[in-house]
N, C-alpha and C. Protein backbone atom coordinates (compact mmCIF):
# COMPACT_ATOMS: atom_id res chain seq x y z
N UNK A 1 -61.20 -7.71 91.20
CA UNK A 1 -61.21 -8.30 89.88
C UNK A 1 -61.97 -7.38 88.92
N UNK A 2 -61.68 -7.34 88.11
CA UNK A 2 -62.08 -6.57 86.70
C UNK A 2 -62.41 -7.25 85.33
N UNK A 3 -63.78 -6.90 85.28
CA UNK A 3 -64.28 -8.41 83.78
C UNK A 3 -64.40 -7.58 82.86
N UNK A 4 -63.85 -7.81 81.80
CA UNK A 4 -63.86 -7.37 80.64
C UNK A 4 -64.96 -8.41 79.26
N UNK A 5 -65.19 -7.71 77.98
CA UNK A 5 -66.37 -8.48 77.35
C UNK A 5 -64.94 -8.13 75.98
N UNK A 6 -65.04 -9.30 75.61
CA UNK A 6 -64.19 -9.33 73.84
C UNK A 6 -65.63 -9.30 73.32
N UNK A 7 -65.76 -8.28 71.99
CA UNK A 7 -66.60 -7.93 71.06
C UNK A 7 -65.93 -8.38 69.78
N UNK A 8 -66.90 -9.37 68.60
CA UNK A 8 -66.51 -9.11 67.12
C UNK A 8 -66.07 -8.12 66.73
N UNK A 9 -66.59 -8.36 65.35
CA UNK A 9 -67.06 -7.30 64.13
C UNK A 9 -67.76 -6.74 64.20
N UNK A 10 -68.65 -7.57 64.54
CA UNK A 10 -70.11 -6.97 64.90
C UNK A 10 -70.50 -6.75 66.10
N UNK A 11 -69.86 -6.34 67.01
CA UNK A 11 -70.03 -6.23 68.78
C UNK A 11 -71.11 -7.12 68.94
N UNK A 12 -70.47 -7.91 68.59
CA UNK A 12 -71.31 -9.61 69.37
C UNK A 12 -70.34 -9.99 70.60
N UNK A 13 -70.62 -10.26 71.71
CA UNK A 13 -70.06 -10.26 72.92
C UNK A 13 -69.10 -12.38 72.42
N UNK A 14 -68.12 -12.46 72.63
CA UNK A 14 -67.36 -13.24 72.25
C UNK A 14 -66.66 -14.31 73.63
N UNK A 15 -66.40 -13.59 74.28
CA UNK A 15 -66.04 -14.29 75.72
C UNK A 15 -66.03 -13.12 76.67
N UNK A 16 -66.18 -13.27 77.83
CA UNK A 16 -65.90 -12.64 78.99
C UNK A 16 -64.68 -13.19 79.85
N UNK A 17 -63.84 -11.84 80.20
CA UNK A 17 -62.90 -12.08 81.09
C UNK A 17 -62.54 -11.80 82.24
N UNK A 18 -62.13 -12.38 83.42
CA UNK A 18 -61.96 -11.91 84.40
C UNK A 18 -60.53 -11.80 84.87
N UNK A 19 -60.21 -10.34 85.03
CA UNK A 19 -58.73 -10.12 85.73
C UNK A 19 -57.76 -9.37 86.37
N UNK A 20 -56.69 -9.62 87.09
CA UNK A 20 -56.91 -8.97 88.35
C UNK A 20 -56.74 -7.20 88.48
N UNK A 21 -57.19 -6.49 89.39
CA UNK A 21 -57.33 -5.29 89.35
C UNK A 21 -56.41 -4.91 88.99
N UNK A 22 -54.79 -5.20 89.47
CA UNK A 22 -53.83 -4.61 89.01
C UNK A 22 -53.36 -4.49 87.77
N UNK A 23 -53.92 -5.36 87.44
CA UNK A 23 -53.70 -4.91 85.32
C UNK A 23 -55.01 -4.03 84.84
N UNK A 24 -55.60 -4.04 85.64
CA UNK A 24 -56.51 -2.91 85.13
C UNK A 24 -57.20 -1.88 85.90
N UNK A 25 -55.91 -0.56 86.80
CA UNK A 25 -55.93 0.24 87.21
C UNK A 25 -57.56 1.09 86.71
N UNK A 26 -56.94 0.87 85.17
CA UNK A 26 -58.21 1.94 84.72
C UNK A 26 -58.99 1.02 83.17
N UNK A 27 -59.95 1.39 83.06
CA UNK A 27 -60.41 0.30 81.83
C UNK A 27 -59.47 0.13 80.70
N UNK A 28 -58.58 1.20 80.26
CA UNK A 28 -57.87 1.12 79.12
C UNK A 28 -56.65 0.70 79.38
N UNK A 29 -56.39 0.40 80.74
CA UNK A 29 -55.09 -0.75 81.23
C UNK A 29 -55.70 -2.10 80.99
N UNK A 30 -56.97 -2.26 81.61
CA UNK A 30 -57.48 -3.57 81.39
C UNK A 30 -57.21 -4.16 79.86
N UNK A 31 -57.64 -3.09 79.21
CA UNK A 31 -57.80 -3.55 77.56
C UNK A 31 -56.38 -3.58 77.28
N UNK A 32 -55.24 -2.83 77.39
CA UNK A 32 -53.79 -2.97 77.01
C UNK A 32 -53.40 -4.43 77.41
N UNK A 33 -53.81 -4.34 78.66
CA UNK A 33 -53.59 -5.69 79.11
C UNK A 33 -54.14 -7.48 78.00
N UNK A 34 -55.20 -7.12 78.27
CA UNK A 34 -56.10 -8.03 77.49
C UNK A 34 -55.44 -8.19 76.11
N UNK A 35 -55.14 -6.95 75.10
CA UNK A 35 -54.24 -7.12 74.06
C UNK A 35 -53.11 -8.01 73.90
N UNK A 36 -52.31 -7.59 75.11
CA UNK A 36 -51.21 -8.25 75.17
C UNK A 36 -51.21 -9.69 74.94
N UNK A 37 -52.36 -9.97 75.40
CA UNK A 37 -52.56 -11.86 76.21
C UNK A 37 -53.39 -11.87 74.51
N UNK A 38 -54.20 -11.55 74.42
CA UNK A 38 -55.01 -12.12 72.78
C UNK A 38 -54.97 -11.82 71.62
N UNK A 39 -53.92 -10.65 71.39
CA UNK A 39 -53.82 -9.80 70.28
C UNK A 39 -54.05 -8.76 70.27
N UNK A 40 -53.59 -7.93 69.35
CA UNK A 40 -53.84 -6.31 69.26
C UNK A 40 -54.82 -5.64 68.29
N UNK A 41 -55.02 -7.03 67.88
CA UNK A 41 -56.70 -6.59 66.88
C UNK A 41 -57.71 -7.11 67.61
N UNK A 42 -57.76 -7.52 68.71
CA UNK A 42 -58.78 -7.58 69.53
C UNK A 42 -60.08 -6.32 70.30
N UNK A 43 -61.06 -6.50 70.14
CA UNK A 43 -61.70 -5.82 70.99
C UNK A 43 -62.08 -5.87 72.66
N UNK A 44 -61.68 -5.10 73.14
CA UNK A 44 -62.40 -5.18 74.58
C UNK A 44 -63.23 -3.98 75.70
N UNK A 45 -64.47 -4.33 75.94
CA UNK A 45 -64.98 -3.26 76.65
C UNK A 45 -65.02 -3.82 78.02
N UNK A 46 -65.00 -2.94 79.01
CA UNK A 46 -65.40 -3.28 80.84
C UNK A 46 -66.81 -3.53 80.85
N UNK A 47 -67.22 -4.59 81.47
CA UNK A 47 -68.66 -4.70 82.14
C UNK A 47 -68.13 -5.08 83.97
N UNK A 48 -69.48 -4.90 84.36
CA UNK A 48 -69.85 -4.85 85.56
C UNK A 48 -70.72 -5.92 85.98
N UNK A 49 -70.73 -6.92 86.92
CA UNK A 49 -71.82 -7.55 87.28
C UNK A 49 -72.97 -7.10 87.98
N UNK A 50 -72.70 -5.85 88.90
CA UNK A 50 -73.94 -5.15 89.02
C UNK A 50 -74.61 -4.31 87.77
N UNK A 51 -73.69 -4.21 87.20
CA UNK A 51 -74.88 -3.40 86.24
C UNK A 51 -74.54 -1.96 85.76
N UNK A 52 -73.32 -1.27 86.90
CA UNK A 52 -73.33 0.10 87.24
C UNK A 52 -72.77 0.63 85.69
N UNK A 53 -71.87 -0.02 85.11
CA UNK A 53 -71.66 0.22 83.80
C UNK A 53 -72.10 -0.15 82.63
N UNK A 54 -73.16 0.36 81.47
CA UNK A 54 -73.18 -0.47 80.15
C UNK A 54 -74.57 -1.10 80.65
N UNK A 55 -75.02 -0.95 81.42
CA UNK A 55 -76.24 -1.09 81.79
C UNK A 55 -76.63 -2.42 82.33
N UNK A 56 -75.68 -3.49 81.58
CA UNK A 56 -75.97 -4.90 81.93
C UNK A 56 -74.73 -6.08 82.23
N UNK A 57 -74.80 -6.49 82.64
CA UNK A 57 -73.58 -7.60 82.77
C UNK A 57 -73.42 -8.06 81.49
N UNK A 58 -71.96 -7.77 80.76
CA UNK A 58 -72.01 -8.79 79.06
C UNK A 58 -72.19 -10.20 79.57
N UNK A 59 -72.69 -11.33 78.39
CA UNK A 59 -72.58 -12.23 78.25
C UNK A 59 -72.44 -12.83 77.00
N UNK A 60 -72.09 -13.94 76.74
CA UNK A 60 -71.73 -14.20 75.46
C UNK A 60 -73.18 -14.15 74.98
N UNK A 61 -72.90 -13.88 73.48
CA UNK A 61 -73.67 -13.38 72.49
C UNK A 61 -74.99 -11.94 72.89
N UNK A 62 -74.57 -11.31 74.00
CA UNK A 62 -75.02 -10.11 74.01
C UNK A 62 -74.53 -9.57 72.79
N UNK A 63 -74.91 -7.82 72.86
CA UNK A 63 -74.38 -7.10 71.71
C UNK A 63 -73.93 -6.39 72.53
N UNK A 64 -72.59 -5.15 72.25
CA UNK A 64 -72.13 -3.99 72.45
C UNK A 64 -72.68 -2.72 71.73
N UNK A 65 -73.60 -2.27 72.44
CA UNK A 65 -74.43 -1.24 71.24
C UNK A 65 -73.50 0.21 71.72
N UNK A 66 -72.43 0.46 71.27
CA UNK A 66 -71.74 1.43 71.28
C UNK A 66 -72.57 3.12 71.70
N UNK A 67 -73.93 3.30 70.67
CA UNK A 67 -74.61 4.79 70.76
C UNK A 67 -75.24 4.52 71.99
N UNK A 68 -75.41 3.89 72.70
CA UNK A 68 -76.48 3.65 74.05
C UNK A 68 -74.96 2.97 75.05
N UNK A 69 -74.12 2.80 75.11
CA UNK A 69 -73.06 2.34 76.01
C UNK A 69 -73.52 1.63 76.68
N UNK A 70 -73.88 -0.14 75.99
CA UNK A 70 -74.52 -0.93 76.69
C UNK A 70 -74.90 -1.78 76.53
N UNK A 71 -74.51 -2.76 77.48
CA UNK A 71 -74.48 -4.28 76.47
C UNK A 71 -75.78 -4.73 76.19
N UNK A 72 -76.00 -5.12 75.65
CA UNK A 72 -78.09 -5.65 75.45
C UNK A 72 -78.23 -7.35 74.91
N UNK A 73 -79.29 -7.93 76.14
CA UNK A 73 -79.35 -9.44 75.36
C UNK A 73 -80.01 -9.53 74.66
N UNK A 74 -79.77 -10.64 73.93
CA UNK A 74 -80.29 -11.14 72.69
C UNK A 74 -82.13 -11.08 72.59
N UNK A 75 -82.81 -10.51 71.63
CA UNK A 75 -84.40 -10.79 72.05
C UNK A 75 -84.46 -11.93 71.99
N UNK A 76 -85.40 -12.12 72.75
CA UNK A 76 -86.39 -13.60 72.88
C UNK A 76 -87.28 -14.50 72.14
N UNK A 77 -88.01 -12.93 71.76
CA UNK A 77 -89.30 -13.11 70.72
C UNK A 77 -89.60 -11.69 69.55
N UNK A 78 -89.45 -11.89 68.77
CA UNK A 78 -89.67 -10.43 67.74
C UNK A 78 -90.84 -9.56 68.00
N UNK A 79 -91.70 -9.74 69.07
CA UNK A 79 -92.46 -8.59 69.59
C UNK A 79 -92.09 -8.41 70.20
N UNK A 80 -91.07 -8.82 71.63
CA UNK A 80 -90.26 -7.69 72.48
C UNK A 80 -90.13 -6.51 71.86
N UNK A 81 -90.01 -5.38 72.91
CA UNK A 81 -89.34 -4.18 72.79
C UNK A 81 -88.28 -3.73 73.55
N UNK A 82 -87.09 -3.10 73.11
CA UNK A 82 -86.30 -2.95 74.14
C UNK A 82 -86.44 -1.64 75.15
N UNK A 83 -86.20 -1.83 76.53
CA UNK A 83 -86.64 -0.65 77.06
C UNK A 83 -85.52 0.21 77.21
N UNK A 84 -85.29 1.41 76.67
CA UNK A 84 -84.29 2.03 76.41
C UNK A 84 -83.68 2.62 77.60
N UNK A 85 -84.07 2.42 78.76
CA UNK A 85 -83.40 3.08 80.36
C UNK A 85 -82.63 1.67 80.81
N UNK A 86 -83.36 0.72 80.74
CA UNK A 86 -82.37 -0.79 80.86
C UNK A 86 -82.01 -1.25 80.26
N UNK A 87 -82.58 -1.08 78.54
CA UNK A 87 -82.10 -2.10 77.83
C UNK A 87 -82.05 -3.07 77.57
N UNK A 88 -83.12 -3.61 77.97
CA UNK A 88 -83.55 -5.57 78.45
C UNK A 88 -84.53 -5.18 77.48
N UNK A 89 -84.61 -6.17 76.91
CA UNK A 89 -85.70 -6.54 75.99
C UNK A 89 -87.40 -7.22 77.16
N UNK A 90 -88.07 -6.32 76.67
CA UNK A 90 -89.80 -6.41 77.39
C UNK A 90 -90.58 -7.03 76.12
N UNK A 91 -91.76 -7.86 77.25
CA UNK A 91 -93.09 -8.19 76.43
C UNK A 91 -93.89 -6.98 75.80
N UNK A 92 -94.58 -6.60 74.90
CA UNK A 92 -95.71 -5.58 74.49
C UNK A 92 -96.33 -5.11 75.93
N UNK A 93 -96.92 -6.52 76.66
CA UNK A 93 -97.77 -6.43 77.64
C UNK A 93 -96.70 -6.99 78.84
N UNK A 94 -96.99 -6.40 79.94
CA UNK A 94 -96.06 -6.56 81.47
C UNK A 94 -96.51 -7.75 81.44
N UNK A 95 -95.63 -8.25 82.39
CA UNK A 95 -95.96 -9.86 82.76
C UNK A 95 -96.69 -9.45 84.25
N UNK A 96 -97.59 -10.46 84.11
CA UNK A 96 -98.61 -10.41 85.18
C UNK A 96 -97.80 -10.78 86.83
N UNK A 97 -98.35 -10.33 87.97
CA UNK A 97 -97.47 -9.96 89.02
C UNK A 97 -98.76 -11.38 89.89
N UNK A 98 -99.05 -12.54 89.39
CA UNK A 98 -99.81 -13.58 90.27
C UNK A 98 -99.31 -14.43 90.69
N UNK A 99 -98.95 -15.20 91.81
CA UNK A 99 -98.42 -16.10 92.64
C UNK A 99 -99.50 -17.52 92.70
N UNK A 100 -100.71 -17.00 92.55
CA UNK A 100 -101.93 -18.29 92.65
C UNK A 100 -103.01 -17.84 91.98
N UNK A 101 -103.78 -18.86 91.29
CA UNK A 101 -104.97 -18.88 90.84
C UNK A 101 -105.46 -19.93 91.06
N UNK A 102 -107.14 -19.91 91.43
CA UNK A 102 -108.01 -20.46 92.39
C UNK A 102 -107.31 -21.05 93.27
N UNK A 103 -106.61 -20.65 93.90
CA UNK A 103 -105.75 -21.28 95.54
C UNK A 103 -105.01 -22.63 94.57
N UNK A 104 -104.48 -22.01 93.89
CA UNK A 104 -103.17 -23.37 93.00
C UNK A 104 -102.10 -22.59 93.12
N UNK A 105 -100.93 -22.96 93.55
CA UNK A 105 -99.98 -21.76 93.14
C UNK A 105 -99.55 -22.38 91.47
N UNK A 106 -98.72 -20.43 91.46
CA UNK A 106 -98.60 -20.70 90.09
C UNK A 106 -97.22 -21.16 89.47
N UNK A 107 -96.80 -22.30 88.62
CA UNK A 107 -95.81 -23.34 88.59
C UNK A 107 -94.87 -22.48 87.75
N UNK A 108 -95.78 -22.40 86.62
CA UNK A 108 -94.79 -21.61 85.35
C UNK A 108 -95.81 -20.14 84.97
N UNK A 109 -94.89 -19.84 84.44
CA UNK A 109 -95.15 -18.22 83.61
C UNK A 109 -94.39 -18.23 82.20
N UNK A 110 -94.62 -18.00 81.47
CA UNK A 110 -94.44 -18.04 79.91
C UNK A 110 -94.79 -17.09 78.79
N UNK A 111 -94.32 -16.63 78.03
CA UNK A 111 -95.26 -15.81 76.88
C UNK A 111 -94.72 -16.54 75.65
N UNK A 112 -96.55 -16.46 75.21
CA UNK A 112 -96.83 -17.05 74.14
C UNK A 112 -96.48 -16.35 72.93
N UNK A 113 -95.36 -16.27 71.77
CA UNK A 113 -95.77 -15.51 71.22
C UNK A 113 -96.63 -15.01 70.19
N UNK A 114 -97.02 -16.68 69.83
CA UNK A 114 -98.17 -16.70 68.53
C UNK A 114 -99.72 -15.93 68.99
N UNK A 115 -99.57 -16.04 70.37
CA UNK A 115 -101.04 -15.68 70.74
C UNK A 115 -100.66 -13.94 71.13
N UNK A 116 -99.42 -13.93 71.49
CA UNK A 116 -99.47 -12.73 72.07
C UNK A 116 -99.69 -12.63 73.14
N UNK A 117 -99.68 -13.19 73.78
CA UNK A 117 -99.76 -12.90 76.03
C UNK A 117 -99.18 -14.10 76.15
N UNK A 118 -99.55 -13.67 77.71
CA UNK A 118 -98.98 -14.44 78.73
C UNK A 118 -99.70 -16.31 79.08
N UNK A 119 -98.74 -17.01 79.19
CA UNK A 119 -99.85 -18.35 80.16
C UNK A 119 -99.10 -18.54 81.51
N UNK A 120 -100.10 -19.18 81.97
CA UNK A 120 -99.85 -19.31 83.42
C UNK A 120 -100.09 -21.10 83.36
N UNK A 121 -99.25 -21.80 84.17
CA UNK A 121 -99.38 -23.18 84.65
C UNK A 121 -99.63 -23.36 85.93
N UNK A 122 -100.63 -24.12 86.67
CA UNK A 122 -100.11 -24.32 87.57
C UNK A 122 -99.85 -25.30 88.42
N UNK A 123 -99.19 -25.49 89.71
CA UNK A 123 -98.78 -26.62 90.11
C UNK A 123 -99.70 -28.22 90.01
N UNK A 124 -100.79 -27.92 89.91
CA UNK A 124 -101.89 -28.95 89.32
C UNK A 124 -102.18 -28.87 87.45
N UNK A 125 -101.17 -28.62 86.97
CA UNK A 125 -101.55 -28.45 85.79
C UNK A 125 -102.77 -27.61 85.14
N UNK A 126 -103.25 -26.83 85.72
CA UNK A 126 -104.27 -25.96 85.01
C UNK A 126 -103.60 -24.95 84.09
N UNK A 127 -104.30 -24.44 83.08
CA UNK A 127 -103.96 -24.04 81.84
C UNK A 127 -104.58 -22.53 81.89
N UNK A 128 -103.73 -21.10 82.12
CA UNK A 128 -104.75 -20.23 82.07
C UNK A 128 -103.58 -19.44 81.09
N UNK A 129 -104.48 -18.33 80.29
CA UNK A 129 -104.49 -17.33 79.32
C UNK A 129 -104.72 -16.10 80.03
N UNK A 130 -103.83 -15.09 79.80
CA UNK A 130 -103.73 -13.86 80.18
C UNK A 130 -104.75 -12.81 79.13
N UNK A 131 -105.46 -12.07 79.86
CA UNK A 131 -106.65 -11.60 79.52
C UNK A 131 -106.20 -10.05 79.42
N UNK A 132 -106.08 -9.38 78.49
CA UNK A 132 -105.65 -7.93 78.70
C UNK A 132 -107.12 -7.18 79.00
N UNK A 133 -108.26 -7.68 78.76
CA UNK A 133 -109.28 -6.99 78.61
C UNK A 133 -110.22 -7.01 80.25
N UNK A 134 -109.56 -8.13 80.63
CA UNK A 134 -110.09 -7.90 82.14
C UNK A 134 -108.79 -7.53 82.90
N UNK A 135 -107.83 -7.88 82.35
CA UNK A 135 -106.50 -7.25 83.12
C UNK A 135 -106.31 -8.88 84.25
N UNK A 136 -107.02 -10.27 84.27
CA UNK A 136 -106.63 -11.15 84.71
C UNK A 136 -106.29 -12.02 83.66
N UNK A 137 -106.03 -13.47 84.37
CA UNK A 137 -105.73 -14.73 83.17
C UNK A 137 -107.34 -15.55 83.82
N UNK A 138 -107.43 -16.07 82.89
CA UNK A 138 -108.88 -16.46 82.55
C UNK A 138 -108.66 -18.65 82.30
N UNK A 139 -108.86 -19.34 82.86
CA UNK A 139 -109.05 -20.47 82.72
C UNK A 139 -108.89 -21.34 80.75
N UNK A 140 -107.63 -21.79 80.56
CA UNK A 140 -107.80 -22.22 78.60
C UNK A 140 -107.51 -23.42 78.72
């Protein structure tokens, strides 16, 4: 099977399609194909669910960023940055790599963006704040 991504105007990812290899020997059979069935003013690029092409699996309302060949999701939060080898939109600061604090495991993970970091929940409801200055999350 072969999935293809319909792009706007604005390579805003529109639907994804899936179909069978034999109409799409090569990506630009896929797309002849795809024409046929939706129109000939249609757009269509190949994605991959691993990834190997375009960097990311399209999904609706990804973008098609044509100069980087690669679909990119939507940011999250307007301090993301996008990382330009994947293309996924990142926090400023990594998300912290903790499973438990004080022997609680940890429920949720979140970033805040008014504060700027990370919180941590955990399965007992405790409330902790990610600390860049000790490099832990700190009890809030």
């Amino acid at each position: 099977m072969a999935t293809f991504a319909k792009i706007d105007e604005n390579n805003i990812v529109v639907r994804v399609s899936t179909i069978d290899d034999t109409d799409a020997t090569t990506e630009q059979d896929g797309i002849n194909f795809l024409k046929s069935l939706y129109g000939q003013d249609t757009n269509w690029v190949q994605t991959k669910k691993d990834g190997s092409i375009r960097k990311n699996f399209a999904g609706i309302g990804y973008t098609y960023d044509q100069s980087r060949d690669a679909f990119i999701p939507a940011r999250e939060y307007n301090s993301w940055i996008l990382d330009e080898v994947t293309c996924v939109w990142k926090a400023p600061i990594d998300r912290p790599d903790v499973e438990s604090l004080n022997s609680e495991r940890v429920a949720i993970e979140y970033w805040d963006e008014t504060n700027q970091t990370w919180k941590a929940v955990t399965e007992n409801n405790t409330q902790y704040t990610w600390d860049v200055n000790s490099n832990s999350y700190i009890n809030s």
